[in-house]
Protein backbone atom coordinates (compact mmCIF):
# COMPACT_ATOMS: atom_id res chain seq x y z
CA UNK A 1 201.69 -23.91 225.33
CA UNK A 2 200.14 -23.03 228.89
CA UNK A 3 196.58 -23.17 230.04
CA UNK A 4 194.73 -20.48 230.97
CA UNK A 5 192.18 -21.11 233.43
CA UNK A 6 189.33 -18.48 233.32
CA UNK A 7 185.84 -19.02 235.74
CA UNK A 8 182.79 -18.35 233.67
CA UNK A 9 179.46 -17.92 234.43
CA UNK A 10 176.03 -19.21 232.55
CA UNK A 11 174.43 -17.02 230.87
CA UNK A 12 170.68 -16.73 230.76
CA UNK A 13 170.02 -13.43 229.25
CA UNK A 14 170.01 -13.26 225.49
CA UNK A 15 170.07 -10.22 222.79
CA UNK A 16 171.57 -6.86 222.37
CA UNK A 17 170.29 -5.59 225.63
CA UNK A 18 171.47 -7.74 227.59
CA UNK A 19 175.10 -7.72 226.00
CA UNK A 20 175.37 -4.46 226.76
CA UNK A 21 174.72 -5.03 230.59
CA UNK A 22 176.92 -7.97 230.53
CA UNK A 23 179.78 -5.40 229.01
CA UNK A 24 178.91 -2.85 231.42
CA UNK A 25 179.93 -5.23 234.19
CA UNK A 26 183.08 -5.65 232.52
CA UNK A 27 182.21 -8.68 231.43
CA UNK A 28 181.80 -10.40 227.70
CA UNK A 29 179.55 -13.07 226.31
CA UNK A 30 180.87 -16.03 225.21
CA UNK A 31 179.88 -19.11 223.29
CA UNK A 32 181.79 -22.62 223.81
CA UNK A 33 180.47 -25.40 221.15
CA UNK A 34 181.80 -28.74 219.36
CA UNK A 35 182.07 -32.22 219.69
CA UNK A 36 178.01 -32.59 218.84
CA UNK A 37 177.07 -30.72 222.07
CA UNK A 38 174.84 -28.05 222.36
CA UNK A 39 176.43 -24.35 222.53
CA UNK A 40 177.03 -22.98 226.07
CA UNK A 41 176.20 -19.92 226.71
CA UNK A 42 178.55 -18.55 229.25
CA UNK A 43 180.23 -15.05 230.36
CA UNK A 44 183.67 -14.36 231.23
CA UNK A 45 185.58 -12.18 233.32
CA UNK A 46 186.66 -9.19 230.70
CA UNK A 47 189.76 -8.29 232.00
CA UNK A 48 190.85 -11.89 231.87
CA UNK A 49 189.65 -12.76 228.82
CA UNK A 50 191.37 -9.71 226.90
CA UNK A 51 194.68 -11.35 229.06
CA UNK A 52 194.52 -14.68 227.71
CA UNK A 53 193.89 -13.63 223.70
CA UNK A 54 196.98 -11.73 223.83
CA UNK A 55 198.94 -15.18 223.28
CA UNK A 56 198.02 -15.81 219.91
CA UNK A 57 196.03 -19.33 219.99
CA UNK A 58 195.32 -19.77 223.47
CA UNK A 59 194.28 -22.82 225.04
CA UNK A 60 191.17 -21.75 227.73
CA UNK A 61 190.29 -23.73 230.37
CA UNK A 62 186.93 -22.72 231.11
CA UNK A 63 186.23 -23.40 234.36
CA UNK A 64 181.94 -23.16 234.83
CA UNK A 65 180.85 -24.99 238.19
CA UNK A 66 182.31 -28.41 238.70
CA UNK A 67 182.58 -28.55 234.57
CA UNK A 68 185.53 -28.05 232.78
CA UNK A 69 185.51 -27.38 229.25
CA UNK A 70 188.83 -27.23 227.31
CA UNK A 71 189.12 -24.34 224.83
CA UNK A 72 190.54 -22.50 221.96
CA UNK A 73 189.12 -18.75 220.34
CA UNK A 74 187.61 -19.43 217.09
CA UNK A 75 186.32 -15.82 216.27
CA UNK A 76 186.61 -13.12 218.29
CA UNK A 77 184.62 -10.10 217.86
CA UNK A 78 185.77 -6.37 218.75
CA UNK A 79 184.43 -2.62 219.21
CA UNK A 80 185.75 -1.62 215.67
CA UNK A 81 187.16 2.21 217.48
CA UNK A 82 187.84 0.89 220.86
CA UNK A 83 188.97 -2.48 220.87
CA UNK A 84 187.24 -4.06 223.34
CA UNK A 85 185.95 -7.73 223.14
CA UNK A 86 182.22 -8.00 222.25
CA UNK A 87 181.86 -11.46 222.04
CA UNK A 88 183.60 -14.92 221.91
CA UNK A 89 183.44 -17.87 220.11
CA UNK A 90 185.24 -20.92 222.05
CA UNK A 91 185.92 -24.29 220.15
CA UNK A 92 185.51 -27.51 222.95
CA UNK A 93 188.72 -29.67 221.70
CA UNK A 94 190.34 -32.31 223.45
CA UNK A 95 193.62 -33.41 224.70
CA UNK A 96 195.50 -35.59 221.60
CA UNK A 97 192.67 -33.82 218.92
CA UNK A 98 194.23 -32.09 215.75
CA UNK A 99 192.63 -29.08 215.10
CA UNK A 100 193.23 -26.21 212.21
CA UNK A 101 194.05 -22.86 213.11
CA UNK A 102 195.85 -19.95 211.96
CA UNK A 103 199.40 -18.89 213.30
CA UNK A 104 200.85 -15.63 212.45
CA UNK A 105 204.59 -15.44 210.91
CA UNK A 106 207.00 -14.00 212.74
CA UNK A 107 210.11 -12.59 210.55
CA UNK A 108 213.51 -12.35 212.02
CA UNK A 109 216.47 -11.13 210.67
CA UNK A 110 217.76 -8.61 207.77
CA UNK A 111 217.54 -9.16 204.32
CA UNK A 112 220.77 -8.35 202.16
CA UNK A 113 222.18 -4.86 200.96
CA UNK A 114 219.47 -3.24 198.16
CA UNK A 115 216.62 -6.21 199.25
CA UNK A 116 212.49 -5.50 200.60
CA UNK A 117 210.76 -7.34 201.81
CA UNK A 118 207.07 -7.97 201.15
CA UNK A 119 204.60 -10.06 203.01
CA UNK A 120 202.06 -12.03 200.91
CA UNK A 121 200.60 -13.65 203.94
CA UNK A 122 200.77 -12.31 207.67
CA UNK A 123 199.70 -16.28 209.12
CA UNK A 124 199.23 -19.64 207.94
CA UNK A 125 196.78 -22.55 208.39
CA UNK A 126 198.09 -25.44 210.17
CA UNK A 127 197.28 -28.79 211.69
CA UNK A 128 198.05 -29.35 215.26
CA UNK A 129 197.51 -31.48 218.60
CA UNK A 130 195.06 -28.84 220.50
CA UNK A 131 197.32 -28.68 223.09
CA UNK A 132 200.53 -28.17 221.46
CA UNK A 133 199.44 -25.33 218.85
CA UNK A 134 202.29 -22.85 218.34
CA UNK A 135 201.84 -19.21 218.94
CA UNK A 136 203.75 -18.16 215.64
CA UNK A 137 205.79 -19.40 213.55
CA UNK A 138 209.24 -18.10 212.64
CA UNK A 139 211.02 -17.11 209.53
CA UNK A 140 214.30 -16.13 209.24
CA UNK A 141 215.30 -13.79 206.39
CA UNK A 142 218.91 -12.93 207.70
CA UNK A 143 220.63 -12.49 204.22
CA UNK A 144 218.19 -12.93 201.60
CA UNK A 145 218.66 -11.81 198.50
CA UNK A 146 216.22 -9.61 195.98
CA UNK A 147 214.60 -12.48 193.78
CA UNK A 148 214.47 -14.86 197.06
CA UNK A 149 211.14 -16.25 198.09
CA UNK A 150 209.77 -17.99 201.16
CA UNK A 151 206.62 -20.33 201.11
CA UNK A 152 204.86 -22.64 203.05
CA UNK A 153 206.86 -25.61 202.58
CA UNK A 154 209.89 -23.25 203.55
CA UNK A 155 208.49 -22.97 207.32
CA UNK A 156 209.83 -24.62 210.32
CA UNK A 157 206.70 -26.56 212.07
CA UNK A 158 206.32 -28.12 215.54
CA UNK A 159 206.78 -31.98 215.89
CA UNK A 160 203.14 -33.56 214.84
CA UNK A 161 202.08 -30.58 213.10
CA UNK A 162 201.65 -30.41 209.28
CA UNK A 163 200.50 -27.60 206.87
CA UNK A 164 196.78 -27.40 205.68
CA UNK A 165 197.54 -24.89 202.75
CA UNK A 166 199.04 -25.49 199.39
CA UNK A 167 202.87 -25.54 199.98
CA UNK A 168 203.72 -23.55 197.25
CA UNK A 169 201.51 -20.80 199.07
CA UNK A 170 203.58 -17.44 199.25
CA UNK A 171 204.61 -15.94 202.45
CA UNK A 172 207.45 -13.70 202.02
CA UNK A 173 208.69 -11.84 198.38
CA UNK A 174 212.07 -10.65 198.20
CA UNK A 175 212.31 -7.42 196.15
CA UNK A 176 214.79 -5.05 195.01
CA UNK A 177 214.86 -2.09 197.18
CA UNK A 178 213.90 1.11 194.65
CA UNK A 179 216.25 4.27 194.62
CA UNK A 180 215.59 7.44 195.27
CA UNK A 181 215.78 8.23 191.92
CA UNK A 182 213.67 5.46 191.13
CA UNK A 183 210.96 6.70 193.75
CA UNK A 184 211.22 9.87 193.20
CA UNK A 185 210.57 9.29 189.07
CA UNK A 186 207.50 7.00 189.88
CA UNK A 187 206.05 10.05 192.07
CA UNK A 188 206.52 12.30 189.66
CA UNK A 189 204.78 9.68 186.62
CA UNK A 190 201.94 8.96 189.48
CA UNK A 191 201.03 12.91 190.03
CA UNK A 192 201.37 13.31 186.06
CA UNK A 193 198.93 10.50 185.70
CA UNK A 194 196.82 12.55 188.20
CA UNK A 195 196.91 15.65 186.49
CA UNK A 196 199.02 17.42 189.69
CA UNK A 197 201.14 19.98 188.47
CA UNK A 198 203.75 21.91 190.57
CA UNK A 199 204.93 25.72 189.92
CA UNK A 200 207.41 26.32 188.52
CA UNK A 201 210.65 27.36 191.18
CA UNK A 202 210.67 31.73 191.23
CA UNK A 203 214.52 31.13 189.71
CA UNK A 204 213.25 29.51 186.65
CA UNK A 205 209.93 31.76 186.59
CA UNK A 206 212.55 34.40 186.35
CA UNK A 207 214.62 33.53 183.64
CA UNK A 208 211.31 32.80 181.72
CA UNK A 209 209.79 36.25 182.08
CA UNK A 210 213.16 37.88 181.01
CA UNK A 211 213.99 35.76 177.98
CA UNK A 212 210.56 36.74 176.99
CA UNK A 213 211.25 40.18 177.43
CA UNK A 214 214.36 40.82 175.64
């Protein structure tokens, strides 16, 4: 995986009012910690920053002075409507260290004729050499069947990397695909069970009122 090199600057002001200047300037506080050290409190370029997270597990270098501090997000925090970074949590690692993180799944493929698919779990926890952590993790379901199932112990990892959840943990559920007929009848039970009741179509309202009549 590449580096990303991003300058930072210390930070000196602390507290809500001061994050919102440092946002203001398009910037966003940080925190880099580990190893024993004390935290670091930094701010980074915002534009940048929101750059380098789109690669899922990015490895920062953050550049502050003549110090280099090697890098990867830990918890990110965003403006729940707008999406902007708030704040960043940035784990020191170094070069050979194994570290756990989460990788996302990425499914390729099509299932066979009459199959869904469901996804129990959107990522997995691995083990991995800091610098070679994979950005997702691929499953092919080209073919699969209703009844098939895909765990952890199915997935394909990178050399030196090994799984830190149970391997019998579910990713992907193979399902039969439901008719219409079978959607359509588990509408109808769910607006029953709701008390939702539809009129009656004019034709049949009709046919009602004269039967009734003669």
């Amino acid at each position: 995986m590449a580096e990303i090199k991003i300058a930072a600057e210390t930070r000196t002001e602390f507290g809500k009012g001061a994050a919102r200047r440092i946002r203001r300037a398009d910037k966003v506080p940080a925190v880099l910690y580990g190893h024993g050290t004390d935290p670091v409190h930094v701010t980074l370029p915002g534009h940048d920053l929101m750059l380098a997270l789109k690669n899922s597990n990015a490895l920062l270098t953050i550049e502050l002075g003549s110090e280099r501090h090697l890098t990867i997000p830990k918890q990110v925090q965003r403006d729940p409507l707008k999406g902007f970074i708030e704040h960043a949590d940035l784990l020191i690692v170094k070069r050979g260290e194994k570290v756990e993180v989460d990788v996302p799944i990425s499914i390729v493929g099509e299932p066979g004729p009459d199959a869904l698919l469901v996804t129990e779990n959107a990522s997995v926890t691995i083990e991995a050499e800091a610098t070679h952590i994979p950005s997702e993790l691929e499953v092919s379901v080209e073919g699969l069947e209703a009844g098939s199932q895909v765990t952890a112990a199915d997935l394909q990892l990178p050399e030196g990397a090994t799984l830190a959840v149970d391997p019998e943990l579910l990713i992907i559920n193979v399902t039969h695909a439901p008719t219409a007929a079978e959607v359509e009848a588990e509408l109808e039970e769910a607006e029953a069970d709701a008390g939702i009741a539809h009129d009656a179509p004019a034709a049949e309202v009709g046919a009602s009122q004269e039967s009734s009549e003669s």
